[in-house]
N, C-alpha and C. Protein backbone atom coordinates (compact mmCIF):
# COMPACT_ATOMS: atom_id res chain seq x y z
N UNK A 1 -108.48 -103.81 -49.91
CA UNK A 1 -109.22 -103.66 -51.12
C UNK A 1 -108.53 -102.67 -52.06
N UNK A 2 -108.13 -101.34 -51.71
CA UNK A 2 -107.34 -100.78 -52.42
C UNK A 2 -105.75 -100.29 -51.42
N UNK A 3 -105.15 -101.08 -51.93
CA UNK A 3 -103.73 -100.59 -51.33
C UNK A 3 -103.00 -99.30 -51.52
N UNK A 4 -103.75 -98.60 -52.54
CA UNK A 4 -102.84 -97.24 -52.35
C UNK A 4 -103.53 -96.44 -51.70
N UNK A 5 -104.57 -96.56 -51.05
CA UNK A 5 -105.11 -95.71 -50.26
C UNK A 5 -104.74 -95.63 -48.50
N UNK A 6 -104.53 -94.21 -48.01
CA UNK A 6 -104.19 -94.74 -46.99
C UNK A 6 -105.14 -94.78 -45.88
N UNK A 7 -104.95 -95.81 -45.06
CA UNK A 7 -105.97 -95.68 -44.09
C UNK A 7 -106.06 -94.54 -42.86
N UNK A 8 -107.47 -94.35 -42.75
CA UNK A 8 -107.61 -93.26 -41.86
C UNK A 8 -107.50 -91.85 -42.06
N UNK A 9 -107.39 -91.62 -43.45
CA UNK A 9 -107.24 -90.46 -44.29
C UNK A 9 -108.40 -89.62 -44.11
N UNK A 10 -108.82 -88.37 -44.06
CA UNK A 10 -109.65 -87.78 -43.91
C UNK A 10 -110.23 -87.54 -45.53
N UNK A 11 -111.61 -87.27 -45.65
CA UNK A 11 -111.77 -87.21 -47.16
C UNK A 11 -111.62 -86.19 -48.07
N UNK A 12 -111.89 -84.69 -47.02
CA UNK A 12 -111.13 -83.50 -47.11
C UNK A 12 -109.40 -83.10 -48.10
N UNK A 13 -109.53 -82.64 -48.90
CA UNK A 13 -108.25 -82.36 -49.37
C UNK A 13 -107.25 -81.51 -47.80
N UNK A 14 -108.19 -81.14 -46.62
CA UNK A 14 -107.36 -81.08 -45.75
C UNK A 14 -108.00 -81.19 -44.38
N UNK A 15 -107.54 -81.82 -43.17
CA UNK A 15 -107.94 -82.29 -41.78
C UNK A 15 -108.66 -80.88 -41.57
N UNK A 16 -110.09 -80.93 -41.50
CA UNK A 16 -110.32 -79.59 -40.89
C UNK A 16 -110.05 -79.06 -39.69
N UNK A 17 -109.74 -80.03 -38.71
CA UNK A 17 -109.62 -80.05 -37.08
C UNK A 17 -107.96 -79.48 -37.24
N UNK A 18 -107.38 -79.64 -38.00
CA UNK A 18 -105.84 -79.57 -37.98
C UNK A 18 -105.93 -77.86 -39.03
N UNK A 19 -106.44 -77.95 -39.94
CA UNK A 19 -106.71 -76.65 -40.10
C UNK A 19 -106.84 -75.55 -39.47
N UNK A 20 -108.38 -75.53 -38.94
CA UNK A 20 -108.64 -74.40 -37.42
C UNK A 20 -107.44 -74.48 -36.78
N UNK A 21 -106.99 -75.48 -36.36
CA UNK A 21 -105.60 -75.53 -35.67
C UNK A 21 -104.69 -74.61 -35.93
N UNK A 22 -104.09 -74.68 -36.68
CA UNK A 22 -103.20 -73.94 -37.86
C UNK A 22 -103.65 -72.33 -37.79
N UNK A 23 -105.13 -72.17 -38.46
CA UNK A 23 -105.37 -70.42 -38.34
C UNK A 23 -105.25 -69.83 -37.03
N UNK A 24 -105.87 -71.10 -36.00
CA UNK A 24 -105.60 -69.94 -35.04
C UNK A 24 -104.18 -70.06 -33.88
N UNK A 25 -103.73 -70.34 -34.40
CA UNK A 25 -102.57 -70.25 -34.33
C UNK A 25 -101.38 -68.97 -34.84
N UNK A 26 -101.93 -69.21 -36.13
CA UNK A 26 -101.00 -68.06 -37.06
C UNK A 26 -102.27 -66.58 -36.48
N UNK A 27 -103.32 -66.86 -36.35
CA UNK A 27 -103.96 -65.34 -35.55
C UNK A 27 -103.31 -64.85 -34.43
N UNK A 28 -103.26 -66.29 -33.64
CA UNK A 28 -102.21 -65.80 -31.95
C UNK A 28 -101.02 -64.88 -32.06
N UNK A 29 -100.12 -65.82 -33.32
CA UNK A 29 -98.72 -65.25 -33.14
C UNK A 29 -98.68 -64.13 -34.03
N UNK A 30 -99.23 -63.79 -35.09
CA UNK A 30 -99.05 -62.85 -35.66
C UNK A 30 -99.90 -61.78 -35.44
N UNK A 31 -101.45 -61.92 -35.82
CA UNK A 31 -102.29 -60.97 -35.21
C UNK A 31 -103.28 -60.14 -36.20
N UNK A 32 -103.08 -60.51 -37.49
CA UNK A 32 -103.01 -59.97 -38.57
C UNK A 32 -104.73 -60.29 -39.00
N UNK A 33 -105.78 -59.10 -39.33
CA UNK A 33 -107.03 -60.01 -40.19
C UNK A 33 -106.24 -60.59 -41.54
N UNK A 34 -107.26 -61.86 -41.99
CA UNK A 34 -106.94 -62.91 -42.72
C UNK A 34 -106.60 -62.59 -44.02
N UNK A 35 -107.40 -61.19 -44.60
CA UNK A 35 -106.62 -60.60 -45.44
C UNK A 35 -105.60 -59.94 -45.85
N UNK A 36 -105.03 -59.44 -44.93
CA UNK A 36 -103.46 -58.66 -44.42
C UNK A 36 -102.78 -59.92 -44.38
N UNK A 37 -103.06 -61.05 -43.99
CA UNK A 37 -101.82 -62.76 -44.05
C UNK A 37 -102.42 -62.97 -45.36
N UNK A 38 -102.96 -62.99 -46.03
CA UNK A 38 -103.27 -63.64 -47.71
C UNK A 38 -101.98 -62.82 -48.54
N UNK A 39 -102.43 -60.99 -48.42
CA UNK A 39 -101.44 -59.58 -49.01
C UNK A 39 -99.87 -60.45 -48.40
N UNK A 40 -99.17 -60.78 -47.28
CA UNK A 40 -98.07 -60.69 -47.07
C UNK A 40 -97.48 -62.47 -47.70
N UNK A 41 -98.27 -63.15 -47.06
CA UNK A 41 -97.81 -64.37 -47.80
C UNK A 41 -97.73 -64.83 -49.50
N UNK A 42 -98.87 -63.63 -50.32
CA UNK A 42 -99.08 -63.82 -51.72
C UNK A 42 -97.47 -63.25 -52.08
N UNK A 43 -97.45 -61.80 -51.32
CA UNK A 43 -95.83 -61.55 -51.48
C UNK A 43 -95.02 -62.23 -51.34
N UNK A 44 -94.81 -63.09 -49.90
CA UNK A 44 -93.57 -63.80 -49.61
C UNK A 44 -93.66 -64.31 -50.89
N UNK A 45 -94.64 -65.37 -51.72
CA UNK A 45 -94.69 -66.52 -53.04
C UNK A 45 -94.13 -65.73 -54.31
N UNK A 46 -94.19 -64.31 -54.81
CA UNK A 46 -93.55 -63.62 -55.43
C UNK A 46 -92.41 -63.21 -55.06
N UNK A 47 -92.36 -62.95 -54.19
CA UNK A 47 -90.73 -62.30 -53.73
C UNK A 47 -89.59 -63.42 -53.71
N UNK A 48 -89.74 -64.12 -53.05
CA UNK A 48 -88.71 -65.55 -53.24
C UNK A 48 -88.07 -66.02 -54.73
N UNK A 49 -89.10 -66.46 -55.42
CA UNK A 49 -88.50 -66.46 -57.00
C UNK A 49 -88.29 -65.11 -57.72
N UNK A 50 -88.52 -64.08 -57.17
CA UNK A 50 -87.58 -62.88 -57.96
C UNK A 50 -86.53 -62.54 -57.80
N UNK A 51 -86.42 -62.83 -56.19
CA UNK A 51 -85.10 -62.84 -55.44
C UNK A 51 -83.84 -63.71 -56.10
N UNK A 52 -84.69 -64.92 -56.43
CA UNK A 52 -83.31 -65.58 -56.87
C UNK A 52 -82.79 -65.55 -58.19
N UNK A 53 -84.05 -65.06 -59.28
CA UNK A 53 -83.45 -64.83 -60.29
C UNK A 53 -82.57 -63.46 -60.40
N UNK A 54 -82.57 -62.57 -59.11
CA UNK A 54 -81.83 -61.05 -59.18
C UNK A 54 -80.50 -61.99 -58.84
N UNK A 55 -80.14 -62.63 -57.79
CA UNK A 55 -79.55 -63.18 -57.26
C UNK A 55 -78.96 -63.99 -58.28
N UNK A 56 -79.20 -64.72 -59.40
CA UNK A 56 -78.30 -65.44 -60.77
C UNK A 56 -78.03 -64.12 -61.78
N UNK A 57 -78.98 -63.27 -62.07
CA UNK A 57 -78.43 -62.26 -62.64
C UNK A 57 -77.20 -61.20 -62.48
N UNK A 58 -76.83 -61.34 -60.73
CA UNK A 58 -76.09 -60.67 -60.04
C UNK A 58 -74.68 -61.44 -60.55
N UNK A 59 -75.06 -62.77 -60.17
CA UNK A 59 -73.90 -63.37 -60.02
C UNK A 59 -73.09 -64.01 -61.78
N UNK A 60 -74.18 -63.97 -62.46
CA UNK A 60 -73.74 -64.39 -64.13
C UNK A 60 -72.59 -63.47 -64.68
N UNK A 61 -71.96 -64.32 -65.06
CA UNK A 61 -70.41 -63.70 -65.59
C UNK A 61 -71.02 -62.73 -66.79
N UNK A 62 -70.54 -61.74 -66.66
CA UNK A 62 -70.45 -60.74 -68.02
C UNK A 62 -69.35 -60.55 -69.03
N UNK A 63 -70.02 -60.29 -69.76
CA UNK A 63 -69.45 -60.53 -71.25
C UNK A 63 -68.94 -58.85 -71.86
């Protein structure tokens, strides 16, 4: 009936069963309350693209 849909899709923008999965998981290995992993991962998402623009600035030929 509709072909771009896929079958067996959960209706969730995400598997909740695979979710829980996931947190407690990252609780096991890391250990961290959920707000201390929000603080370090919001960083990792800032730090990465600053990094690389230091990283083209480093490397841009000067004049």
């Amino acid at each position: 009936m509709y072909p771009l849909i896929v079958p067996l899709h959960h209706e969730a923008p995400g598997d909740p069963t695979l979710m829980e999965w996931i947190k407690e998981r990252m609780d096991s290995v890391i250990g961290l309350e959920a707000e201390a992993m929000v603080v370090i991962f919001g960083l990792m998402v800032l730090v990465i693209p600053l990094g690389i623009l230091v990283a083209y600035r480093l490397q841009r030929p000067r004049d």
